[in-house]
Structures are given as C-alpha cells and as structure tokens.
N, C-alpha and C. Protein backbone atom coordinates (compact mmCIF):
# COMPACT_ATOMS: atom_id res chain seq x y z
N UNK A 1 -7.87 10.36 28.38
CA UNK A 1 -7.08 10.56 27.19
C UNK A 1 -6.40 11.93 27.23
N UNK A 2 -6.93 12.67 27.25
CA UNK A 2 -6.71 14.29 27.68
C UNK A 2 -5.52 14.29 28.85
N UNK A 3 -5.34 13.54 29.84
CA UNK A 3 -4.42 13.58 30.52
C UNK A 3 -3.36 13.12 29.99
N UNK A 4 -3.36 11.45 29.45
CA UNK A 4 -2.42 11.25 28.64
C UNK A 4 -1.57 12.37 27.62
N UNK A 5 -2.42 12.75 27.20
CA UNK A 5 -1.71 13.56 26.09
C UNK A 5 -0.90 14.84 26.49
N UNK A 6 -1.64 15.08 27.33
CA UNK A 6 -1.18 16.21 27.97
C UNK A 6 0.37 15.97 28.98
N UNK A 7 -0.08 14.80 29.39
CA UNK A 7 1.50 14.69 30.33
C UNK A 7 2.47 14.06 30.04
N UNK A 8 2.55 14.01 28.61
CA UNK A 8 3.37 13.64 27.55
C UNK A 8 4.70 14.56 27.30
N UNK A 9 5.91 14.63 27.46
CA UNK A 9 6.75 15.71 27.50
C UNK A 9 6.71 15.58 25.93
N UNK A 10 8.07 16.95 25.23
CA UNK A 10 7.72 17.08 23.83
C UNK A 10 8.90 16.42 23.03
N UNK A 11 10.01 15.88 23.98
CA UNK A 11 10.61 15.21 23.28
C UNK A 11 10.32 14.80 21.80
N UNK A 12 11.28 14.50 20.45
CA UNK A 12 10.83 13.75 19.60
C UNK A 12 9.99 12.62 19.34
N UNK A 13 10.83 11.66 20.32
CA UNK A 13 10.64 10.34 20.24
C UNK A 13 8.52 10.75 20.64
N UNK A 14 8.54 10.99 21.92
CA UNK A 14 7.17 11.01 22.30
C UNK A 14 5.98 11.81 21.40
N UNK A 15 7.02 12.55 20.80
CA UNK A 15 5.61 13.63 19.93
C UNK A 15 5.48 13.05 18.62
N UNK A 16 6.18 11.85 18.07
CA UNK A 16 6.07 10.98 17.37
C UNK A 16 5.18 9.79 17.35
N UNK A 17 5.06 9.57 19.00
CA UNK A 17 4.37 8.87 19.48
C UNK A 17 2.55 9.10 19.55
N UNK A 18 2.81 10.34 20.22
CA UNK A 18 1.64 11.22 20.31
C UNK A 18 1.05 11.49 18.78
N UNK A 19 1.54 11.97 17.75
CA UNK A 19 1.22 12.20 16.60
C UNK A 19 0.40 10.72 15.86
N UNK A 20 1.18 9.31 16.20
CA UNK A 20 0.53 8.52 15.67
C UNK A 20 -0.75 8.12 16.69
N UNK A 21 -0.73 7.75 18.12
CA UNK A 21 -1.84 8.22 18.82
C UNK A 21 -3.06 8.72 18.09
N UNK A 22 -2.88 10.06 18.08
CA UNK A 22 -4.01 10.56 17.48
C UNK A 22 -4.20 10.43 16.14
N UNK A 23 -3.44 10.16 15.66
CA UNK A 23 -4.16 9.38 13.98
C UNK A 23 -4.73 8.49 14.33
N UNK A 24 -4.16 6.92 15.20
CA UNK A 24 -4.50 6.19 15.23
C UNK A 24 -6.55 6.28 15.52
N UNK A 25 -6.46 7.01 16.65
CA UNK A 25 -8.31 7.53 17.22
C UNK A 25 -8.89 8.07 16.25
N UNK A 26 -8.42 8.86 15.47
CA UNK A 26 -9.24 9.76 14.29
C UNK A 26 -9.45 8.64 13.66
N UNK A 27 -8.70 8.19 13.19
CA UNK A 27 -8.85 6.71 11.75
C UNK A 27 -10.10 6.43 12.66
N UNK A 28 -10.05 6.27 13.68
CA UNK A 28 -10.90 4.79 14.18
C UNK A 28 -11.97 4.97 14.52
N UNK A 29 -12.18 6.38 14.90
CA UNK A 29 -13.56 7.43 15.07
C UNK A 29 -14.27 7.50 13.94
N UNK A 30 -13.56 7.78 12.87
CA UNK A 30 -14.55 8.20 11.67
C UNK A 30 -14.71 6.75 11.25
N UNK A 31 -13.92 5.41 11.12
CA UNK A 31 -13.90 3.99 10.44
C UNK A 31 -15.37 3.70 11.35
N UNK A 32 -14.91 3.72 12.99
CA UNK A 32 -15.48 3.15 13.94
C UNK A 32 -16.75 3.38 13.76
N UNK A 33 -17.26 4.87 13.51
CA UNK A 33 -18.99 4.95 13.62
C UNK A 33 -19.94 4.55 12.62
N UNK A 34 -19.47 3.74 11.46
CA UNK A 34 -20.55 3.21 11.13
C UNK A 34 -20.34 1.48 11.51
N UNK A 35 -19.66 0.88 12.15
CA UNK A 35 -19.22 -0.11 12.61
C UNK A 35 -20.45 -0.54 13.99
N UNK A 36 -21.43 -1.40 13.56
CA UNK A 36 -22.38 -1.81 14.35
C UNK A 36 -21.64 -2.51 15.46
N UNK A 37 -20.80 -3.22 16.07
CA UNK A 37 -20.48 -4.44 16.78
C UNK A 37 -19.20 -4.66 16.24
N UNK A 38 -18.42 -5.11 17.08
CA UNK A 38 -17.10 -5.74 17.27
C UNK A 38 -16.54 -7.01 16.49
N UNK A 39 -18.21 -8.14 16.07
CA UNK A 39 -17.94 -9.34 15.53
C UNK A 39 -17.72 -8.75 13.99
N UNK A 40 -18.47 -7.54 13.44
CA UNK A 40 -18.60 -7.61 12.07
C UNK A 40 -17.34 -6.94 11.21
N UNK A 41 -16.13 -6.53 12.49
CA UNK A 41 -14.63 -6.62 11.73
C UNK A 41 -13.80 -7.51 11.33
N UNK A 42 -13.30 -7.43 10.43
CA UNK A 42 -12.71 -8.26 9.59
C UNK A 42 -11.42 -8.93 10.93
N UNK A 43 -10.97 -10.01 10.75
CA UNK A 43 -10.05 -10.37 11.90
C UNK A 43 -8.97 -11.00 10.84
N UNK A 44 -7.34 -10.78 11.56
CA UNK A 44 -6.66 -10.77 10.74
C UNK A 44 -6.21 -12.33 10.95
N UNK A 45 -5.95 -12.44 9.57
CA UNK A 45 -5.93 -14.49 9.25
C UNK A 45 -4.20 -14.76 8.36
N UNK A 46 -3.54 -15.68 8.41
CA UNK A 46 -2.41 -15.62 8.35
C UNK A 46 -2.37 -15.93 6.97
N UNK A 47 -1.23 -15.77 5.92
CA UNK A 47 -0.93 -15.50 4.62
C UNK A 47 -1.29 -16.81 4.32
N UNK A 48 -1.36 -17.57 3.09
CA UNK A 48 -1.05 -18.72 2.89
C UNK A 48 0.64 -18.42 2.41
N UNK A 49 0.72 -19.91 2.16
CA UNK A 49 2.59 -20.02 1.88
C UNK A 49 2.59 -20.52 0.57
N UNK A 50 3.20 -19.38 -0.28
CA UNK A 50 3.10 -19.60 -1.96
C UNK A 50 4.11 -21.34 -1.88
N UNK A 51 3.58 -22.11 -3.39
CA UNK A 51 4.57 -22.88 -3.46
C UNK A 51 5.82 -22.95 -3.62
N UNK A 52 6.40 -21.90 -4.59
CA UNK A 52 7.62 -22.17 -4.73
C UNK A 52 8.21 -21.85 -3.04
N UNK A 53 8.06 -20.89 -2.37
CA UNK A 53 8.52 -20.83 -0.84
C UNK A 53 8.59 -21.93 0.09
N UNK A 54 7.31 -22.56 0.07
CA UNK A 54 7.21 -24.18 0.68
C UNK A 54 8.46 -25.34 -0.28
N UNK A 55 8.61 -24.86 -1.55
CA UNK A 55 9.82 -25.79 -2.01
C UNK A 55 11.09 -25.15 -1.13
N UNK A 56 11.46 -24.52 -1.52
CA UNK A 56 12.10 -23.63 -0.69
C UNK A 56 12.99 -24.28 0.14
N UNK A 57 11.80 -23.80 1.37
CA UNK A 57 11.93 -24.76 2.60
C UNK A 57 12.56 -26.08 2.82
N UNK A 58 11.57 -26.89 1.97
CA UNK A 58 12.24 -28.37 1.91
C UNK A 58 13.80 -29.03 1.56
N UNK A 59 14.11 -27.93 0.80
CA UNK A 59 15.11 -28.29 -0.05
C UNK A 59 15.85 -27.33 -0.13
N UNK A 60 16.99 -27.46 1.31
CA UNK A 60 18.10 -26.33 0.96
C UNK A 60 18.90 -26.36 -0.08
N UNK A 61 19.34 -25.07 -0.83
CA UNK A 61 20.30 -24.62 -1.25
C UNK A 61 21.34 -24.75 -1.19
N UNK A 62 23.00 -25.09 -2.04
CA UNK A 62 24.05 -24.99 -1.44
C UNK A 62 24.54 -23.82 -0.84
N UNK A 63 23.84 -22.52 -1.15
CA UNK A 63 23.89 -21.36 -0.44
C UNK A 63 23.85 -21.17 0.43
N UNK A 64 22.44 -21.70 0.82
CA UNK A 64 22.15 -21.55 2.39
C UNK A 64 22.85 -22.78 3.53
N UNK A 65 23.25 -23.66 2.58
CA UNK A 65 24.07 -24.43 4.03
C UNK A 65 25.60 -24.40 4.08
N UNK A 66 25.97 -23.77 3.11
CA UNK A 66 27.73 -22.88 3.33
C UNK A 66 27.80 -21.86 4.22
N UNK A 67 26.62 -20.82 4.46
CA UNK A 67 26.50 -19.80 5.34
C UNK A 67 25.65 -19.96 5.89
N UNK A 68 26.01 -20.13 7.55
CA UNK A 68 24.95 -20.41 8.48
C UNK A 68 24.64 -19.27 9.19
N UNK A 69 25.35 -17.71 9.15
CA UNK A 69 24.90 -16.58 9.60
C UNK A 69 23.44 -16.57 9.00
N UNK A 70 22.02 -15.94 9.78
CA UNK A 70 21.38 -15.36 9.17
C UNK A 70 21.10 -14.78 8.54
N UNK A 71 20.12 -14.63 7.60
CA UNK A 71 20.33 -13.07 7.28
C UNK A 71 19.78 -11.83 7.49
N UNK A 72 20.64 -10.82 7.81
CA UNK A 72 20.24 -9.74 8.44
C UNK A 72 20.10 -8.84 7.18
N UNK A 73 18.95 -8.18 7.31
CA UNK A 73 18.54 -6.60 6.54
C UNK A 73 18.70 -5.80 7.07
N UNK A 74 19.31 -4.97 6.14
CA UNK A 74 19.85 -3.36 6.46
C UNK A 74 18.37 -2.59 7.25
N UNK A 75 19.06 -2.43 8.64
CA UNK A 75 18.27 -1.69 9.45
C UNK A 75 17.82 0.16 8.58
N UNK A 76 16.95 0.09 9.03
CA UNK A 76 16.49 2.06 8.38
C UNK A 76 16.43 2.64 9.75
N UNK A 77 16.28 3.37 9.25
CA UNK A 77 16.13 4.58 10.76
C UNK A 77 14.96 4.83 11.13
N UNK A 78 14.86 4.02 12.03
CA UNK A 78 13.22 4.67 13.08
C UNK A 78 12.72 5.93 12.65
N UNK A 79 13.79 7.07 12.80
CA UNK A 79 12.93 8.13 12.89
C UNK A 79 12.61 9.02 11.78
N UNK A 80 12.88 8.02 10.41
CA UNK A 80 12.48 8.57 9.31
C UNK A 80 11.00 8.06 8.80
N UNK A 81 10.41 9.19 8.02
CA UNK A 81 9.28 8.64 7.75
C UNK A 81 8.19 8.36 8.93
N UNK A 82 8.20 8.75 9.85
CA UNK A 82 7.46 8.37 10.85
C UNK A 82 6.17 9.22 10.66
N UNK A 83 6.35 10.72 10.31
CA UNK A 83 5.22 11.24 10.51
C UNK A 83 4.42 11.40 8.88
N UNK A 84 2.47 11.21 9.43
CA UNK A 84 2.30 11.16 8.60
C UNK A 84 1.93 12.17 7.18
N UNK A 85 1.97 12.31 6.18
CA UNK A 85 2.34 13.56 5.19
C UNK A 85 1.20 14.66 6.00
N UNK A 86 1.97 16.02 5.59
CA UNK A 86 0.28 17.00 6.16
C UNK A 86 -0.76 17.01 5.22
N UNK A 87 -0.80 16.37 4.17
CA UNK A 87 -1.73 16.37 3.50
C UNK A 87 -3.11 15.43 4.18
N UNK A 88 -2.90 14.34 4.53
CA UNK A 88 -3.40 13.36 5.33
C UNK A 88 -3.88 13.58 7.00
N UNK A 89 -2.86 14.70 7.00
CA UNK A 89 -2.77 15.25 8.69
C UNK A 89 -4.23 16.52 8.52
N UNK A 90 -4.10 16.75 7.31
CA UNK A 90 -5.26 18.10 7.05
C UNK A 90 -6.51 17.46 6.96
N UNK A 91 -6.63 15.81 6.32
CA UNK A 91 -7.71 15.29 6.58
C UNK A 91 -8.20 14.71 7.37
N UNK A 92 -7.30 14.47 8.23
CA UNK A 92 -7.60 13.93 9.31
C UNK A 92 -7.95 14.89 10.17
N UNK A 93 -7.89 16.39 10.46
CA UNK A 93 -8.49 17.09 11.12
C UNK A 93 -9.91 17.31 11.01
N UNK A 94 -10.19 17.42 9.22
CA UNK A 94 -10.82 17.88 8.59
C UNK A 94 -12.27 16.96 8.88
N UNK A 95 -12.27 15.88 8.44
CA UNK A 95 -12.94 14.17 8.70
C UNK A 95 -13.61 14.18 9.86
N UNK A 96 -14.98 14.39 9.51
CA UNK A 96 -16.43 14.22 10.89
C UNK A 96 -16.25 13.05 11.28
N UNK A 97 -16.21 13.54 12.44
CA UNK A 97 -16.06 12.34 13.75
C UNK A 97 -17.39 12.64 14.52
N UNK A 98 -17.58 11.43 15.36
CA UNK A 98 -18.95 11.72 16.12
C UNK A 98 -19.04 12.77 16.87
N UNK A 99 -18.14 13.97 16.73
CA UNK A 99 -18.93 15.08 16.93
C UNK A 99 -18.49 15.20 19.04
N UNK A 100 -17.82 14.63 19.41
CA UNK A 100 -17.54 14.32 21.11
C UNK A 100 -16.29 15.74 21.09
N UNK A 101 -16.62 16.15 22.51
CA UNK A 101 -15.88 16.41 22.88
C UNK A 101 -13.75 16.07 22.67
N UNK A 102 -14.28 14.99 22.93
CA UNK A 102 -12.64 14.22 22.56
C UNK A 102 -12.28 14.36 21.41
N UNK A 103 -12.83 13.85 20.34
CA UNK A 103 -12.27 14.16 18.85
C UNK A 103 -11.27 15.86 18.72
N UNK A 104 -12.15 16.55 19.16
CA UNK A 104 -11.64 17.96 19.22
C UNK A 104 -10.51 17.92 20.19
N UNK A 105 -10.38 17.44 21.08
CA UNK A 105 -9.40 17.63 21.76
C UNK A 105 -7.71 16.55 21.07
N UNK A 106 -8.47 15.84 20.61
CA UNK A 106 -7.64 14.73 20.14
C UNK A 106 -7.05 15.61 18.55
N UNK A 107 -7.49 16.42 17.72
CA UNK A 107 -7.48 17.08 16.61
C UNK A 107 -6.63 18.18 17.09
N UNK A 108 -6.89 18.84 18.09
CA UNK A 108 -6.33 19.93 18.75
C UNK A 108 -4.62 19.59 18.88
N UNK A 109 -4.61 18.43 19.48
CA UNK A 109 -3.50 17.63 20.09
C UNK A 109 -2.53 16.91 19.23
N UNK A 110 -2.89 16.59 17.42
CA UNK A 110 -2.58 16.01 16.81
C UNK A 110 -2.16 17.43 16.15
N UNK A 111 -2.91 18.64 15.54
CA UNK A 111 -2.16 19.17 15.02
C UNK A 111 -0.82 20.15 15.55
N UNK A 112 -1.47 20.58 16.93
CA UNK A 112 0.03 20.82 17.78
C UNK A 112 1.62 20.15 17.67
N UNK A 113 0.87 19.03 18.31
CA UNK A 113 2.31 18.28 18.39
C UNK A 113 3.09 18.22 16.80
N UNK A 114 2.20 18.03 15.58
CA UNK A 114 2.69 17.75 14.71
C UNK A 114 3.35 19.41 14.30
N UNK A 115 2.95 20.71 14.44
CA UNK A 115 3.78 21.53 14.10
C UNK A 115 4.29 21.70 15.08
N UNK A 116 4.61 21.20 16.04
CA UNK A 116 6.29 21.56 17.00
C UNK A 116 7.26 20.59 16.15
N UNK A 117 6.83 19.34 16.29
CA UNK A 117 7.61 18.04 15.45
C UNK A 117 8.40 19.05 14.03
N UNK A 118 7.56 19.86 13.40
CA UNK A 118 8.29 19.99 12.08
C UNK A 118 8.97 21.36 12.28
N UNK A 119 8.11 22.32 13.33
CA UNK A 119 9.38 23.34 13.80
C UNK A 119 10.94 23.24 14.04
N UNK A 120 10.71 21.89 15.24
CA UNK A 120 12.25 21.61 15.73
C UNK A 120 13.22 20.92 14.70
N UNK A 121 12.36 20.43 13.19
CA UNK A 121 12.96 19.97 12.50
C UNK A 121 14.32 20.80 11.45
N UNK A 122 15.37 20.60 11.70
CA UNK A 122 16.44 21.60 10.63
C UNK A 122 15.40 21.91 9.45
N UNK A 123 16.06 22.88 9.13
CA UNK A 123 15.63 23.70 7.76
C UNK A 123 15.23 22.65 6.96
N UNK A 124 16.60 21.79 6.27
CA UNK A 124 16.71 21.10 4.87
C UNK A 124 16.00 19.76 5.23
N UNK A 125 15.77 19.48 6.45
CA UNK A 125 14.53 18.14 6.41
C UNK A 125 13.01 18.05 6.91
N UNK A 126 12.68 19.94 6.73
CA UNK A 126 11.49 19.84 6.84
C UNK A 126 10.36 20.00 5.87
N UNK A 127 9.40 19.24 5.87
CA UNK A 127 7.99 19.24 4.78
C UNK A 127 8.11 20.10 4.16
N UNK A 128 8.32 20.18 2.73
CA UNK A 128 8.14 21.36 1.71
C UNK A 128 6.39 21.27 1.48
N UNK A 129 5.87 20.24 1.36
CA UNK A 129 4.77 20.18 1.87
C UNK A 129 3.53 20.80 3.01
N UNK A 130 4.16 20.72 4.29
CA UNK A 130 3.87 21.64 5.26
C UNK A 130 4.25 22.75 5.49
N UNK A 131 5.32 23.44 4.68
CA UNK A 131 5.48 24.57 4.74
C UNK A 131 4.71 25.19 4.01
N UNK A 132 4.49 24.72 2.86
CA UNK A 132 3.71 25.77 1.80
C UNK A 132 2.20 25.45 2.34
N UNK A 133 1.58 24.72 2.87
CA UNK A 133 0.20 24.33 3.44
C UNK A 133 0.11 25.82 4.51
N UNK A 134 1.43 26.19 5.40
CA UNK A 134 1.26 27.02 6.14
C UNK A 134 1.19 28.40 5.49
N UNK A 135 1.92 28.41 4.20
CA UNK A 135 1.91 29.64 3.89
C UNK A 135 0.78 29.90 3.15
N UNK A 136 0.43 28.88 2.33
CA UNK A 136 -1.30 29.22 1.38
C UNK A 136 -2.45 29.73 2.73
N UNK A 137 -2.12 29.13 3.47
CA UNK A 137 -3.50 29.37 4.43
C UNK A 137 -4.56 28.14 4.38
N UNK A 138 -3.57 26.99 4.25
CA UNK A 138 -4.69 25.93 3.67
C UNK A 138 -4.76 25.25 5.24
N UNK A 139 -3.74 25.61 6.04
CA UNK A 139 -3.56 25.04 7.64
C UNK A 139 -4.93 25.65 8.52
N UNK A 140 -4.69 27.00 8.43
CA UNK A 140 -5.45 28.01 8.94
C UNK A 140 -7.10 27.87 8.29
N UNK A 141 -7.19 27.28 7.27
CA UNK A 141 -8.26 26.85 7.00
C UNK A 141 -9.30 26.06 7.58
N UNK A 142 -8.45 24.78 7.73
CA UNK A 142 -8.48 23.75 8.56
C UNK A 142 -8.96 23.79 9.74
N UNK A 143 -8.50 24.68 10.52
CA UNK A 143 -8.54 24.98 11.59
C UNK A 143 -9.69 25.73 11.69
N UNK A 144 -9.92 26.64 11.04
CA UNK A 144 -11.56 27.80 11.01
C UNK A 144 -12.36 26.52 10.58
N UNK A 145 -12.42 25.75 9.72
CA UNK A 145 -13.44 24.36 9.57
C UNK A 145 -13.31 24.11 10.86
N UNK A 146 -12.46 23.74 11.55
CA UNK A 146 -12.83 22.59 12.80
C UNK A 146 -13.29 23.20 14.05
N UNK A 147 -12.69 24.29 14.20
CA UNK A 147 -13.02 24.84 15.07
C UNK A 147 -13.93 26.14 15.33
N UNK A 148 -14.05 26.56 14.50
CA UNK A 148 -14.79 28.04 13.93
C UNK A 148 -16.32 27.86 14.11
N UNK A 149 -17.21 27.07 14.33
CA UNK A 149 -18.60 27.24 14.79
C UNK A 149 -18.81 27.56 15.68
N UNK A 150 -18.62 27.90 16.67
CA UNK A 150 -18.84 28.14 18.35
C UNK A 150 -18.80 29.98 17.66
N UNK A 151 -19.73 30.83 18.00
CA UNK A 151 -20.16 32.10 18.45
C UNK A 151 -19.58 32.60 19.80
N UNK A 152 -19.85 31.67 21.25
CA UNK A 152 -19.23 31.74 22.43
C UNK A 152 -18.14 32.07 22.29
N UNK A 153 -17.64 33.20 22.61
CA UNK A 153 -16.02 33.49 22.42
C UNK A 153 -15.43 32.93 23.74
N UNK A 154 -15.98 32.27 24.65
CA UNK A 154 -15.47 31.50 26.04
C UNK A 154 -15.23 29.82 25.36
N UNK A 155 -16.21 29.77 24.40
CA UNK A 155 -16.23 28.13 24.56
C UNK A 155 -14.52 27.67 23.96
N UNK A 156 -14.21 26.07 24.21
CA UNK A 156 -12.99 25.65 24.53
C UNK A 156 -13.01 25.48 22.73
N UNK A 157 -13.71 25.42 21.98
CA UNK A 157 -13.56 25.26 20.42
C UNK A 157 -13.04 26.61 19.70
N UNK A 158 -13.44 27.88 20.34
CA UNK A 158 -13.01 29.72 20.16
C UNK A 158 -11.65 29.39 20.71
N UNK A 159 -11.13 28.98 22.00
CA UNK A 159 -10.65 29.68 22.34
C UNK A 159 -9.14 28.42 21.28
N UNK A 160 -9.59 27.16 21.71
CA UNK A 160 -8.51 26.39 20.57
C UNK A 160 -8.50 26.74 19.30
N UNK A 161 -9.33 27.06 18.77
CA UNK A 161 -9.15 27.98 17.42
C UNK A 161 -8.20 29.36 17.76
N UNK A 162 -8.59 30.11 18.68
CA UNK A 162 -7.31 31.23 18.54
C UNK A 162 -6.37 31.02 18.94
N UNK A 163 -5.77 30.03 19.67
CA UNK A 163 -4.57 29.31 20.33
C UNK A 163 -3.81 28.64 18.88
N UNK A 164 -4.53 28.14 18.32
CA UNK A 164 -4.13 27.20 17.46
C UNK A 164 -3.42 28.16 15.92
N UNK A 165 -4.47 29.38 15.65
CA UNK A 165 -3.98 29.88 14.69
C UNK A 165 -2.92 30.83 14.62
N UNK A 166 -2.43 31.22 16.21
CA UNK A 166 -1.43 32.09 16.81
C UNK A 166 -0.50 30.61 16.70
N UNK A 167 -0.18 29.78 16.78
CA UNK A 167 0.94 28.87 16.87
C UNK A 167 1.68 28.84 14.98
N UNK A 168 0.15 28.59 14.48
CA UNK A 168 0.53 28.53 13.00
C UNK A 168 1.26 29.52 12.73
N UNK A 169 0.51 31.19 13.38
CA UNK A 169 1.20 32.22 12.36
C UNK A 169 3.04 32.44 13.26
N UNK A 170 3.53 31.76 14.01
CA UNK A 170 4.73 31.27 14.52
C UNK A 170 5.65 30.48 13.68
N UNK A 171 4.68 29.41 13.15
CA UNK A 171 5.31 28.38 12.56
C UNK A 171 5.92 28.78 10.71
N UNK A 172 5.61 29.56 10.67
CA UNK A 172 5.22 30.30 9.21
C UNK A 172 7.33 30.63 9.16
C-alpha cells in the first residue's frame, strides 16, 4: 500500500484519487474491526420497482413516443465536490483504527495529499472551512493526537508528526 501511494504522481486527478483511497481504508478500518467475518455484512439487494413506475413502463406516453432521443441529464463536473469536507477529513484522522502500522501511514498520506489538493487550489475555490481549521490550530491538533505519543524522537510517528506540522505551517 505504501508503495502505491507513494508512486502516485500529484497531479489533481490522482491526488483525488489518492484522497478517496484513503478514506475509503480508514472508513473500513475503524467499520471493519468490530466486523467478525465477511458473511455477517449486509450484501447489496436491488430496489423494488414502485408501482406507479411499473405503470409507467407498460404504458407509454404520447411524450415519450414523439421523442425517441433519450434522455440525457445535464452532466456536472467530475471535479467538483470530490473532496471530502475537512471536517470529516479531521475525523477521519482522528478515529482509532487497529492501531497498525498502515493506518498511520495511510492518515499520514490522506492528510498530505489533501493539503497539497487545497494549496494548488485558486484562492476563491478553496475551503473556507480548511482554511480556518488551519488557522485555529484545530489541523495541528489533529496531528499532535495522531501522532504525538512516540517519546523516540527517531520513531517514524515523531518524525511524521514534525514533517507534517512544517507542511501545515506552509499551508497557512
């Protein structure tokens, strides 16, 4: 995983990618460990079909058989909305995971990418949200929670904690 992430260039598109990545593992780390076995998740089962829709069906419209174009919905833009709020991003750092090696690295990796993502972002479309998180010290917080137990000033949790809070006071 660690390689993955790592040989990930920083492009948008990919650090978008990368950003949901590691949500995706955090969600599933903290969901995952009280999760005995694989059978006792819920498995996804298809909608039923309300009635009036099944009438619907049966019985076209003069609408629908004057116009035989489909219909198409107004496309949105991929790359809006993609990332998720920092409020959520702070709990998701925040949120005991089994405690592995990886989680930390995966936390490390999620909040990086996500403040380059909102660095490279213009002024007027970035998080008023994440900005003021950076300026309260509520980021830097975060970060002394997650990483701040290690005494070892060698170990890889010290030294990503001072890596991490030198990026913030950048991002500021």
């Amino acid at each position: 995983m660690r390689g993955l992430l790592s040989g990930m260039s920083s492009t948008s598109t990919l650090c978008k990618f990368k950003v949901a990545l590691c949500q995706r593992y955090l969600t599933r780390a903290c969901i995952g460990s009280g999760v005995s076995s694989s059978r006792d998740r819920c498995r996804a089962q298809p909608r039923p079909i309300p009635a009036r829709k099944r009438a619907a069906k049966q019985a076209p419209t003069v609408s629908t058989m004057s116009d035989p174009r489909p219909e198409i919905a107004p496309s949105s833009n991929p790359s809006q909305n993609t990332l998720p709020p920092p409020a959520a991003l702070l709990h998701l750092l925040t949120m005991k995971t089994d405690g592995n090696a990886l989680s930390n690295i995966i936390k490390y990796d999620l909040l990086v990418t996500y403040g380059i993502l909102q660095h490279q972002t213009p002024a007027e479309n970035k998080s008023r949200d994440w900005i003021e998180m950076l300026q309260s010290g509520r980021v830097e917080e975060a970060v002394e929670e997650v990483f701040g137990d290690s005494k070892d000033e060698q170990s890889s949790n010290n030294i990503s904690q001072r890596i991490l809070l030198r990026l913030i006071a950048t991002w500021r």
